[in-house]
N, C-alpha and C. Protein backbone atom coordinates (compact mmCIF):
# COMPACT_ATOMS: atom_id res chain seq x y z
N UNK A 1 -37.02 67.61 57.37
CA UNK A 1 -35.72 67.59 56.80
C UNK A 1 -34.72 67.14 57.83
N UNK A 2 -33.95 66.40 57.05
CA UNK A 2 -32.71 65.90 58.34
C UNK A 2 -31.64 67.39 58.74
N UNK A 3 -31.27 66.48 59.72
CA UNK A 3 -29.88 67.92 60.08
C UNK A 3 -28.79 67.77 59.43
N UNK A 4 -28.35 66.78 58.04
CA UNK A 4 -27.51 66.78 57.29
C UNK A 4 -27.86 67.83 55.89
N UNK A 5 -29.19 67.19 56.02
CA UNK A 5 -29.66 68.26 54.57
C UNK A 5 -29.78 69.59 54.57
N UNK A 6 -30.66 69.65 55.75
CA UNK A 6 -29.99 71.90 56.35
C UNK A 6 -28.85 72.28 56.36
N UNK A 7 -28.01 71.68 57.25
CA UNK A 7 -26.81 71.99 56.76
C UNK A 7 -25.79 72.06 55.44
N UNK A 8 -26.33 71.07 54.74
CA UNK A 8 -25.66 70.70 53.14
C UNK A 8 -26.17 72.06 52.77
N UNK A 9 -27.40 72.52 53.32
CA UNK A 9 -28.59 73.69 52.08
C UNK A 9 -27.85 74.82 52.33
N UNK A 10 -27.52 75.01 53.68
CA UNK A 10 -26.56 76.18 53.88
C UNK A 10 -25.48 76.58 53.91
N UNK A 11 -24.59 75.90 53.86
CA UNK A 11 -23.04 75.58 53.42
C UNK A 11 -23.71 75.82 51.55
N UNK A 12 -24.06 75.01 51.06
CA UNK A 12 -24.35 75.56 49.40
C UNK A 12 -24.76 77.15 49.23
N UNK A 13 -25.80 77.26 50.22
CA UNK A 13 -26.24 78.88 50.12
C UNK A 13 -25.27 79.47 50.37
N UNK A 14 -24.34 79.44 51.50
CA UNK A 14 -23.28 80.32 51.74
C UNK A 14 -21.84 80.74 50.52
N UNK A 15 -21.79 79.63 49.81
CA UNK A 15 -21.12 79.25 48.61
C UNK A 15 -21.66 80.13 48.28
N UNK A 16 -23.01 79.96 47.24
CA UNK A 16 -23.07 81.30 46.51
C UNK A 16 -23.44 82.21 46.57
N UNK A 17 -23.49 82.70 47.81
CA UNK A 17 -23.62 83.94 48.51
C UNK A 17 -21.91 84.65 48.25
N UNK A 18 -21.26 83.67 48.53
CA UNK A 18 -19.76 84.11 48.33
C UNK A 18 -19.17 84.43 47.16
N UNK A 19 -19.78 83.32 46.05
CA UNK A 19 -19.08 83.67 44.95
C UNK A 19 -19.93 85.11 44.29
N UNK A 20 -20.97 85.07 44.88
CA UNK A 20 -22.04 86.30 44.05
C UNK A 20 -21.26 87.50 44.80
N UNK A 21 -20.97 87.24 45.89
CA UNK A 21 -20.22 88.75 46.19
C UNK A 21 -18.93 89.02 45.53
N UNK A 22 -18.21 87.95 44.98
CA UNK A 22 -16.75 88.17 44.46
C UNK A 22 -17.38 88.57 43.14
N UNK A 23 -18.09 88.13 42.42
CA UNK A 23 -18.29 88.40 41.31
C UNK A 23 -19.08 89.25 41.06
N UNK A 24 -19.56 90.22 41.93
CA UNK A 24 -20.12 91.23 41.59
C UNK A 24 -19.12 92.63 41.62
N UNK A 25 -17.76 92.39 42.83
CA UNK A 25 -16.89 92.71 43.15
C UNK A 25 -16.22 93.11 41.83
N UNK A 26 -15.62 92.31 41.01
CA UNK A 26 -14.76 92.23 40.15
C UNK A 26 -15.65 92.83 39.04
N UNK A 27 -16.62 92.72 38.71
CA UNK A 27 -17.85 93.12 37.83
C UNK A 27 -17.43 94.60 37.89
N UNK A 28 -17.38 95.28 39.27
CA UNK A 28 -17.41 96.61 39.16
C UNK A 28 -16.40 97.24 39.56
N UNK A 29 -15.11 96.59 39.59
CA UNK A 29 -13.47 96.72 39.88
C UNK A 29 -13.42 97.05 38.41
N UNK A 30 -14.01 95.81 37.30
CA UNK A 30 -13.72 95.96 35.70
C UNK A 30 -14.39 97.22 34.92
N UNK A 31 -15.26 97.65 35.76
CA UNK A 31 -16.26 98.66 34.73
C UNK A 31 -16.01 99.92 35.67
N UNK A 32 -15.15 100.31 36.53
CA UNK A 32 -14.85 101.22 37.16
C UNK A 32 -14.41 102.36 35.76
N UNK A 33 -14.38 103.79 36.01
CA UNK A 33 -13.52 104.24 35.38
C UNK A 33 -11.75 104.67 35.75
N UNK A 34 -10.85 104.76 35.07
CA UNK A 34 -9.69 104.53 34.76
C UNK A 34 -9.09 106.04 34.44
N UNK A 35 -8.28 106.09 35.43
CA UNK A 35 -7.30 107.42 35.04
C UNK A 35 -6.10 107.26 34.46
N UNK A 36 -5.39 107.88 33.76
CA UNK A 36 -3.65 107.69 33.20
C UNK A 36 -4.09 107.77 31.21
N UNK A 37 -3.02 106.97 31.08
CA UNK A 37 -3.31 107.18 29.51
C UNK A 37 -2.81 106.19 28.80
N UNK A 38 -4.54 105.92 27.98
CA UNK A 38 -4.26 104.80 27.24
C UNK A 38 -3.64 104.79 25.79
N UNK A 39 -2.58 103.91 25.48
CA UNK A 39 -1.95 103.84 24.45
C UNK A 39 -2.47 102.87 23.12
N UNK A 40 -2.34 103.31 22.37
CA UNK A 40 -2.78 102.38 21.05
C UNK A 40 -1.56 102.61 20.29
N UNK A 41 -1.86 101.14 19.33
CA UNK A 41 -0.38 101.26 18.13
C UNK A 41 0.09 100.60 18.59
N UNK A 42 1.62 100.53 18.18
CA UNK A 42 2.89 99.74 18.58
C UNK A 42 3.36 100.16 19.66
N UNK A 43 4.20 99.23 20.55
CA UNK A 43 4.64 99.71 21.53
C UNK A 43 5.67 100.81 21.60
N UNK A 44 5.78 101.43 23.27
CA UNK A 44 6.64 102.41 22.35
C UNK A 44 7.87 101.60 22.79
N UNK A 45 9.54 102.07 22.15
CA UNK A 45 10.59 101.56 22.13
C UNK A 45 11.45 102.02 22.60
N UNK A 46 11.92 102.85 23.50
CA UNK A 46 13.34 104.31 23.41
C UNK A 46 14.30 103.66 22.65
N UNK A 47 14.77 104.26 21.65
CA UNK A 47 15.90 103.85 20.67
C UNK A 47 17.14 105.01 21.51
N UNK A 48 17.93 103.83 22.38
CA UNK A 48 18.81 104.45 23.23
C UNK A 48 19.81 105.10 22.23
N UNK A 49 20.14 104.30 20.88
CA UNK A 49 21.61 105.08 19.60
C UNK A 49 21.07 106.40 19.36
N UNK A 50 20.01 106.72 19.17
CA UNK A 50 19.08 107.70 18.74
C UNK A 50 20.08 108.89 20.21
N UNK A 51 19.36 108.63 20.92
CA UNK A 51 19.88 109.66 22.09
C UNK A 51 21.46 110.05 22.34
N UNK A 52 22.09 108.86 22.08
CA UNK A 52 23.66 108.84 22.08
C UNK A 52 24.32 109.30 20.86
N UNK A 53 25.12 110.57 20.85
CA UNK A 53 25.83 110.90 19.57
C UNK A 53 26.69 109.69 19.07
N UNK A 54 26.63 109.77 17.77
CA UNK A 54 27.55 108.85 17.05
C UNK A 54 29.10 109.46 17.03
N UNK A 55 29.79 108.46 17.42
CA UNK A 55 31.17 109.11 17.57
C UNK A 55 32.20 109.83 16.24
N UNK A 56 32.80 111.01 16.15
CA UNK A 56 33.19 110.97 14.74
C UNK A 56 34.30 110.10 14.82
N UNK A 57 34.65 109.67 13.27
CA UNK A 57 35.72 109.09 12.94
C UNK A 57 37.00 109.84 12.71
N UNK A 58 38.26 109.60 13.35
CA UNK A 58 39.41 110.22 12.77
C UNK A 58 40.23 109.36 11.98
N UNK A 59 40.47 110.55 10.74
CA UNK A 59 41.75 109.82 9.95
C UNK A 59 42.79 110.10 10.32
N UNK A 60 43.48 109.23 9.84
CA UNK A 60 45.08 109.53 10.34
C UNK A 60 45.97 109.47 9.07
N UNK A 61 46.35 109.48 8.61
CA UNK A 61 47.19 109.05 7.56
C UNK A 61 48.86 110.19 7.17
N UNK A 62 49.59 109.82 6.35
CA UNK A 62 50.58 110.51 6.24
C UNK A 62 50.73 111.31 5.61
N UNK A 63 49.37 111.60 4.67
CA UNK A 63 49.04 112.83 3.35
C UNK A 63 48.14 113.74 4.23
N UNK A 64 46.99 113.34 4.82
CA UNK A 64 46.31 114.66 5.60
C UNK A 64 45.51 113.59 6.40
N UNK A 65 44.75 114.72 7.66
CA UNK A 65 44.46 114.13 8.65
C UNK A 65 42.87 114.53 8.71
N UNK A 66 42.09 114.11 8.94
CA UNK A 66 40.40 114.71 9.08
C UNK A 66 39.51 113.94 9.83
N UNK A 67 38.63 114.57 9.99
CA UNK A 67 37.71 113.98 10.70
C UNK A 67 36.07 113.87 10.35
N UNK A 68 35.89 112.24 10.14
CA UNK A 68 34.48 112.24 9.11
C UNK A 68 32.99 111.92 10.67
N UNK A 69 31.96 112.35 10.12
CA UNK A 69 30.73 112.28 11.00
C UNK A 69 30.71 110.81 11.45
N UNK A 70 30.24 110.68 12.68
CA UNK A 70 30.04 109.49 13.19
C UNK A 70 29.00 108.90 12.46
N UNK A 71 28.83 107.83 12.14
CA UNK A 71 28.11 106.23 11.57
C UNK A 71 28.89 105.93 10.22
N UNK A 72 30.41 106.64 10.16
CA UNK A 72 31.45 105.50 9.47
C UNK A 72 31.93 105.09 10.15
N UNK A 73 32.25 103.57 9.21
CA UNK A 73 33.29 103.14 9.73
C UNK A 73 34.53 102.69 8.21
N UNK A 74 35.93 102.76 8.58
CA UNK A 74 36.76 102.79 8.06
C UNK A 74 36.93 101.24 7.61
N UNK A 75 36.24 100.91 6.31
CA UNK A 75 36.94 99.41 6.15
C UNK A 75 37.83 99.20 4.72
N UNK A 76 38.86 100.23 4.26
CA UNK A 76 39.88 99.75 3.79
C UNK A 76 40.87 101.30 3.18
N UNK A 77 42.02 100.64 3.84
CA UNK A 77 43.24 101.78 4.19
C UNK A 77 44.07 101.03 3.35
N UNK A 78 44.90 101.40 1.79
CA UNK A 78 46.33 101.13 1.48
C UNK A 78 46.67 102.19 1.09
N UNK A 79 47.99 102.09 1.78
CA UNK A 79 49.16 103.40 1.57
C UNK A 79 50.52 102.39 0.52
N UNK A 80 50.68 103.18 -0.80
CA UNK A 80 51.79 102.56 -1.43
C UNK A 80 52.40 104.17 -1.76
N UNK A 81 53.45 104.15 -0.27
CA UNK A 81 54.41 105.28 -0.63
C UNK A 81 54.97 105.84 -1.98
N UNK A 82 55.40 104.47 -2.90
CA UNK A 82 56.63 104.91 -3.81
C UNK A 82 55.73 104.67 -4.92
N UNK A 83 54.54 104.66 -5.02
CA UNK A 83 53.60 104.63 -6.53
C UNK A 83 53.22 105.60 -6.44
N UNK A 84 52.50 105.85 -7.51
CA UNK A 84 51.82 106.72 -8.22
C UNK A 84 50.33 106.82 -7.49
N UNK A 85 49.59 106.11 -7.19
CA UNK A 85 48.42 106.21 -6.07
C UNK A 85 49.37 105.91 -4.71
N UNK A 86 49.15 106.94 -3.71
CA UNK A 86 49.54 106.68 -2.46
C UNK A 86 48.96 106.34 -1.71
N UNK A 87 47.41 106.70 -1.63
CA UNK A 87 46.72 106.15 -0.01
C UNK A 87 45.11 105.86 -0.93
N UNK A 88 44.79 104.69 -0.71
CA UNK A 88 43.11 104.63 -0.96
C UNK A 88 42.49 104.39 0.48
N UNK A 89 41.55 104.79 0.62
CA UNK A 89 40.58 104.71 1.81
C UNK A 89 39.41 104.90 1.70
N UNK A 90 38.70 104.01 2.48
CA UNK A 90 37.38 103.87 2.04
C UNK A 90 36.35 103.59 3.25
N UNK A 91 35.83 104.63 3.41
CA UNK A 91 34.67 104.62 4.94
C UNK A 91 33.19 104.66 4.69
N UNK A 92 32.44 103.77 4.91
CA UNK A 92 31.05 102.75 4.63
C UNK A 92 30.09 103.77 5.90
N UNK A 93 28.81 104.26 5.23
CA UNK A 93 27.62 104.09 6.32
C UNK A 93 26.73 103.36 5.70
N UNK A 94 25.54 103.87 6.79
CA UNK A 94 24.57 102.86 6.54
C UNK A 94 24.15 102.80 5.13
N UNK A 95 23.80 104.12 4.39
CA UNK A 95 23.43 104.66 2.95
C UNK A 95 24.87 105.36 2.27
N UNK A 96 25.96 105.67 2.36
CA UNK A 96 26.48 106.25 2.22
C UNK A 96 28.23 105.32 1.93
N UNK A 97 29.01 105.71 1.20
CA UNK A 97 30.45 105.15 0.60
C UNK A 97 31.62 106.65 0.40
N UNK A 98 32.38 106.66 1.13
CA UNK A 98 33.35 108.03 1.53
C UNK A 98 34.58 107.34 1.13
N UNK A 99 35.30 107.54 -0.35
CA UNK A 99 36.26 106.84 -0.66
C UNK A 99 37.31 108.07 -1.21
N UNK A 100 38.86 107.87 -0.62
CA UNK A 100 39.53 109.16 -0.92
C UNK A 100 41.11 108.45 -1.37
N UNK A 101 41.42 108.78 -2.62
CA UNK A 101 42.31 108.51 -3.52
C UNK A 101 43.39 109.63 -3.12
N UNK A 102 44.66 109.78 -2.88
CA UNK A 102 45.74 110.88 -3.06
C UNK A 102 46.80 109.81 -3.96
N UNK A 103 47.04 110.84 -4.80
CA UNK A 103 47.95 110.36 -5.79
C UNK A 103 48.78 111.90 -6.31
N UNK A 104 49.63 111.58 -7.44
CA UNK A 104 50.39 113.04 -7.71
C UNK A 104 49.80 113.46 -8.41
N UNK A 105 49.96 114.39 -8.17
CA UNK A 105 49.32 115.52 -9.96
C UNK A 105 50.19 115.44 -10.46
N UNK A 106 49.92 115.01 -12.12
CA UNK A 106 50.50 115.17 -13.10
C UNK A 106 51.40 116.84 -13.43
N UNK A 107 51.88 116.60 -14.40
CA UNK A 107 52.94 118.21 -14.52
C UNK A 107 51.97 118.99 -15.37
N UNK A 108 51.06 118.61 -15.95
CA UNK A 108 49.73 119.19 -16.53
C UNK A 108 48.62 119.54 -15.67
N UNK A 109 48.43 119.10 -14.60
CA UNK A 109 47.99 119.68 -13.34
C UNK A 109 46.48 118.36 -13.88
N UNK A 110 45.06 118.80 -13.35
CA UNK A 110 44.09 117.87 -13.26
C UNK A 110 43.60 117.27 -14.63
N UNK A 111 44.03 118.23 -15.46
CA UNK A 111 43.81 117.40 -16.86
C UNK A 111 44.46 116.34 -16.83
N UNK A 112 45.51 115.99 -16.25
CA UNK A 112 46.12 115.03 -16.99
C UNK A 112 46.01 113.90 -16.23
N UNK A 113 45.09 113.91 -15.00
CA UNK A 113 43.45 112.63 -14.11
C UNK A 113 43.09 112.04 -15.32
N UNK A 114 42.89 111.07 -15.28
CA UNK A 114 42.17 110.28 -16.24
C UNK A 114 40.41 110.24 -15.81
N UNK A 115 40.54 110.15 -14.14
CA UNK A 115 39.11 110.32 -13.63
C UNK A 115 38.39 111.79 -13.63
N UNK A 116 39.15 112.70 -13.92
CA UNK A 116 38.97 114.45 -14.12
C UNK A 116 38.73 114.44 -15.22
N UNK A 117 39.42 114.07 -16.28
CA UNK A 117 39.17 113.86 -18.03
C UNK A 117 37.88 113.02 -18.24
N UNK A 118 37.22 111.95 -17.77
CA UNK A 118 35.94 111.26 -17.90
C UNK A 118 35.09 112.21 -17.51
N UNK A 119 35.03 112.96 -16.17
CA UNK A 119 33.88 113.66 -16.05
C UNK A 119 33.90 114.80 -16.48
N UNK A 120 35.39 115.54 -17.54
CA UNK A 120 34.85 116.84 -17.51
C UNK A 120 34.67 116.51 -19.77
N UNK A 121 34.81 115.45 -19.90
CA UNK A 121 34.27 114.93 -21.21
C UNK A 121 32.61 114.61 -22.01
N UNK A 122 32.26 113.46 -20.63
CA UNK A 122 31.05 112.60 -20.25
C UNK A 122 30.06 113.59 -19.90
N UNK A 123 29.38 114.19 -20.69
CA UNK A 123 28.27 115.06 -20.23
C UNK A 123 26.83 114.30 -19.91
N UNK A 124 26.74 113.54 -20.94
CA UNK A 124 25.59 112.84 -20.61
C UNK A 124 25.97 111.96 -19.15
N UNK A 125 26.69 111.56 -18.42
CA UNK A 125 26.61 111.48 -16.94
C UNK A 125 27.23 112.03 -15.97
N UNK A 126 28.02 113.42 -15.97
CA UNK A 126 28.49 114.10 -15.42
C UNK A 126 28.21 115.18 -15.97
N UNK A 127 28.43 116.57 -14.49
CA UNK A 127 28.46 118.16 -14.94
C UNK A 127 28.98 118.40 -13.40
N UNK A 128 29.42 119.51 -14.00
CA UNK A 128 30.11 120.20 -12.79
C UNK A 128 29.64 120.62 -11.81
N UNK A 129 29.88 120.30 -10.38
CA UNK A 129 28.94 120.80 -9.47
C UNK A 129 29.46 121.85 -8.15
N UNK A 130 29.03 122.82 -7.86
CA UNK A 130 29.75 123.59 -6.51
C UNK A 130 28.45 124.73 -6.26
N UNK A 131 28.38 123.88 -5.06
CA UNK A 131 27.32 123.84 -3.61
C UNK A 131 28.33 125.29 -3.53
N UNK A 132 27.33 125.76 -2.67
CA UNK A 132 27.72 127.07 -2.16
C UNK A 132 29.12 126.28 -0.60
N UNK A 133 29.81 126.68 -0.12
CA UNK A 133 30.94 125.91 0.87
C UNK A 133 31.58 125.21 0.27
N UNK A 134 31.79 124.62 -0.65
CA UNK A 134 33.11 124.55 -1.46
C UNK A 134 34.14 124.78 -1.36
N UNK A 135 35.46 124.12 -0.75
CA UNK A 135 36.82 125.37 -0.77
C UNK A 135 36.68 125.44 -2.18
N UNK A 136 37.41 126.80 -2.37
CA UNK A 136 37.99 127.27 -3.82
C UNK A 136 38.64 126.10 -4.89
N UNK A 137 39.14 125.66 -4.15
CA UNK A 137 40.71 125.01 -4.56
C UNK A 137 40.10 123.52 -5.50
N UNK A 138 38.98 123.14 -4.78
CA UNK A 138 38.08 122.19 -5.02
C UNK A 138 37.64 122.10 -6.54
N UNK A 139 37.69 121.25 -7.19
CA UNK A 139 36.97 121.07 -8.24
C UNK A 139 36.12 119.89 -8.31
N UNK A 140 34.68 119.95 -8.38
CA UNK A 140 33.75 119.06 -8.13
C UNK A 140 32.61 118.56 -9.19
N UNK A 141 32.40 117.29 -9.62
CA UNK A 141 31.34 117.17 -10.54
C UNK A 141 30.18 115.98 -9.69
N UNK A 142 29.25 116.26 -10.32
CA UNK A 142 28.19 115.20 -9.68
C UNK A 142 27.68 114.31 -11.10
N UNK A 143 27.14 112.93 -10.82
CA UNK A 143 26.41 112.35 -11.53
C UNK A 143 25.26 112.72 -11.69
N UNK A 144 25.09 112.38 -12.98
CA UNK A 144 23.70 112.87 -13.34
C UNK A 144 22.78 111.76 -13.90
N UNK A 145 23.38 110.68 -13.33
CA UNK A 145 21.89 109.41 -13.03
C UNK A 145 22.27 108.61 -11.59
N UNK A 146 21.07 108.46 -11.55
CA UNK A 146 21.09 107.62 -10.07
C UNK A 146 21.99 106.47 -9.75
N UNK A 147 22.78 105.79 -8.66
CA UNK A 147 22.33 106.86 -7.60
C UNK A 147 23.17 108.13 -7.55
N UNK A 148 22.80 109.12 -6.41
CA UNK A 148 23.61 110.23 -6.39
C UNK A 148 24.77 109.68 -5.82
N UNK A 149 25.84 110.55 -6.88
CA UNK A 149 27.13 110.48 -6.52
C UNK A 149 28.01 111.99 -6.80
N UNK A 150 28.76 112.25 -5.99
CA UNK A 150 29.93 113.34 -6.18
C UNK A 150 31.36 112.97 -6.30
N UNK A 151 32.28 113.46 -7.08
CA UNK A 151 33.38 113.30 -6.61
C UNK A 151 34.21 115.04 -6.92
N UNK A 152 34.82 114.84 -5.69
CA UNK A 152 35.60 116.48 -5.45
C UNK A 152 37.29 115.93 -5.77
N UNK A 153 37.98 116.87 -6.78
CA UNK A 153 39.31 116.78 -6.60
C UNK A 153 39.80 118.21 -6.12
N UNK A 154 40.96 117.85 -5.29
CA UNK A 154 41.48 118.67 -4.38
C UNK A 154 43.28 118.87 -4.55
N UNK A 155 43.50 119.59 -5.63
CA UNK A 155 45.09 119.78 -5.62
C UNK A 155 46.05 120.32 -4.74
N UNK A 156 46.92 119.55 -3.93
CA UNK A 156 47.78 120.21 -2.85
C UNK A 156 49.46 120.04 -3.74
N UNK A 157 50.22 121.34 -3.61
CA UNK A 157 51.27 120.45 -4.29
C UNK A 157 51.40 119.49 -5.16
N UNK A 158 52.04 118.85 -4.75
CA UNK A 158 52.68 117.37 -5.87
C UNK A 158 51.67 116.50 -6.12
N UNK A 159 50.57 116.65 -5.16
CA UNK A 159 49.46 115.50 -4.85
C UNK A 159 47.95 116.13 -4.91
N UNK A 160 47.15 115.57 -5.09
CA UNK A 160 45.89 115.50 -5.23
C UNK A 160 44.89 114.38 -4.52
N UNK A 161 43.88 114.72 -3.98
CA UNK A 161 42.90 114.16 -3.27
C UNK A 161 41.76 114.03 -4.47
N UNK A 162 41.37 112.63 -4.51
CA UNK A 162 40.21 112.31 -5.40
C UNK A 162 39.30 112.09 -4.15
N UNK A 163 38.23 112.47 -3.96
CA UNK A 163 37.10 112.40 -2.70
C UNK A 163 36.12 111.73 -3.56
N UNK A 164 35.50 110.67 -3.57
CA UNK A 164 33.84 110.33 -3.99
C UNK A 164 32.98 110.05 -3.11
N UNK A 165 31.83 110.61 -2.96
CA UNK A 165 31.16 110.04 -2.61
C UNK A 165 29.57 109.17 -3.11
N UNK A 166 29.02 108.19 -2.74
CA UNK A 166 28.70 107.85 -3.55
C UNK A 166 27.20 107.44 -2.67
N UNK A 167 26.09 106.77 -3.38
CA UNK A 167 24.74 106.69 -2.33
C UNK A 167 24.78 105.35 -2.88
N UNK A 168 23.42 104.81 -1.75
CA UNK A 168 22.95 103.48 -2.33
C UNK A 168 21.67 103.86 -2.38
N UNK A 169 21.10 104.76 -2.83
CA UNK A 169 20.12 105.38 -3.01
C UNK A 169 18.96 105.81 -2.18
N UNK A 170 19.57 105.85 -0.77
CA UNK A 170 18.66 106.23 0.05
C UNK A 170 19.24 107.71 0.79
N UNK A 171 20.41 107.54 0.53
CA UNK A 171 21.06 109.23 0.60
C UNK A 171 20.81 110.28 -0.73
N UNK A 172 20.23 111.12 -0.26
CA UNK A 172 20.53 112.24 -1.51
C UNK A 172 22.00 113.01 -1.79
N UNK A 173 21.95 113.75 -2.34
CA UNK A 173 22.79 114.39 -3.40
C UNK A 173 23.30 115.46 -2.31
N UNK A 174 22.53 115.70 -1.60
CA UNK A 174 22.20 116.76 -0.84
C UNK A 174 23.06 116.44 0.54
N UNK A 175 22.57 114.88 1.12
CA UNK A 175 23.34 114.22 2.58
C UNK A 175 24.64 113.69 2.11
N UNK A 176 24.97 113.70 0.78
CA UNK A 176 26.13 113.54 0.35
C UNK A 176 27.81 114.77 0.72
N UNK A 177 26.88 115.84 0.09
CA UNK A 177 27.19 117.11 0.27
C UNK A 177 27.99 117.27 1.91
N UNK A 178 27.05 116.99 2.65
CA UNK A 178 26.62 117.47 3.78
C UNK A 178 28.04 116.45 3.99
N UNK A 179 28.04 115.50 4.25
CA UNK A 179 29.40 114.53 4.56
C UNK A 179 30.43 115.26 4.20
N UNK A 180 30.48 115.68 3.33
CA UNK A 180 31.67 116.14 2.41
C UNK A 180 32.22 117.57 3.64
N UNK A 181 31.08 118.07 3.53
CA UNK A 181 31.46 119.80 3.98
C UNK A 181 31.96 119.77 5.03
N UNK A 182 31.01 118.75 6.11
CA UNK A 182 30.95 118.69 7.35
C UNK A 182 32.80 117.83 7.76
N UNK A 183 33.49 117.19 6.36
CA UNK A 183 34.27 116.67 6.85
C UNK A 183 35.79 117.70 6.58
N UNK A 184 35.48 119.00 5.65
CA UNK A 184 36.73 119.33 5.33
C UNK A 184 36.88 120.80 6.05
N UNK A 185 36.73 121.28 7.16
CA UNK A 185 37.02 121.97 7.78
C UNK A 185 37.98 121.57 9.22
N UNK A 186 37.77 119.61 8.99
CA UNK A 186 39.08 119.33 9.94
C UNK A 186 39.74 118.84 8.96
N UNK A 187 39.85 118.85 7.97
CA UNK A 187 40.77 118.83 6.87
C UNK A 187 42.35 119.20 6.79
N UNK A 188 43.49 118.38 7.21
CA UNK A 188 44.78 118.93 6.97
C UNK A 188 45.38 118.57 6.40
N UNK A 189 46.40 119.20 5.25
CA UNK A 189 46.69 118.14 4.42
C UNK A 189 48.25 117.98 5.51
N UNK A 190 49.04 117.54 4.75
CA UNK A 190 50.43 117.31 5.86
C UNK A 190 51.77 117.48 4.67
């Protein structure tokens, strides 16, 4: 054999002498066993809103002042002082519609609501409703087909608060409630 071809033979042998050691290497780097913990499923996500309270909303207005749970938001305020409806307002969540009418009471007191007269008429889609926390003063009916809806009237003086609330059907009757209650203990009228 020449002294090119021994050498070619062993430079090749040494090759895969090399790669057989890497690859036996990695062979048993891969089939090692493994400490920590393995995850299956979807990844996970931290939902940072989740952790962060939602801020509440304050009303302000010139009939009464309150404060509704954070994930409204306020998208429509008219105040017409010298009419007969004074303030509509209307605050949107994700499932949820918080809309509050003050207007006067009639000299007949809530009978003489045209929206008090529909639901305390309309049986087949209204009946009267009062959740235990209720102020007194409150008079409240719920719908009785989907979606859930409430509306509370609230006589102060000269004026009256029409409150509805209303679902898009992924709120119950129940998280409706819960808006309501949770909002009239900062309740002032002015």
């Amino acid at each position: 054999m020449s002294k090119r071809l021994k050498i070619t033979s062993w430079v090749l042998l040494g090759i895969l002498v090399v790669v057989t050691i890497v690859a036996l290497t990695v062979r048993h780097w891969a089939n090692r066993p493994v400490s920590g913990t393995i995850r299956t499923g979807a990844p996970i996500a931290q939902d940072y809103a989740a952790e962060t309270p939602e801020t509440p909303v304050d009303i302000q207005t010139e009939y009464f002042t309150a404060q509704l749970k954070g994930g409204f938001k306020i998208t429509r305020q008219i105040t017409t002082p010298s009419g007969q409806t004074r303030l509509q307002l209307v605050a949107n969540s994700e499932h949820q519609q918080f809309a509050i009418t003050i207007a006067e009471l009639p000299s007949v007191g809530l009978s003489g609501v045209g929206s008090y007269n529909l639901r305390t008429t309309d049986r087949n889609s209204y009946e009267p409703y009062r959740p235990a926390g209720l102020p007194i003063v409150v008079t409240a009916f719920r719908a009785l087909n989907d979606p859930p809806a409430f509306v509370a009237f609230w006589p102060n003086g000269s004026l009256y608060a029409e409150v509805a609330l209303t679902s898009d059907g992924a709120a119950s009757l129940s998280d409706l409630f819960n808006t309501f209650i949770q909002t009239t203990p900062t309740w002032e009228w002015r």
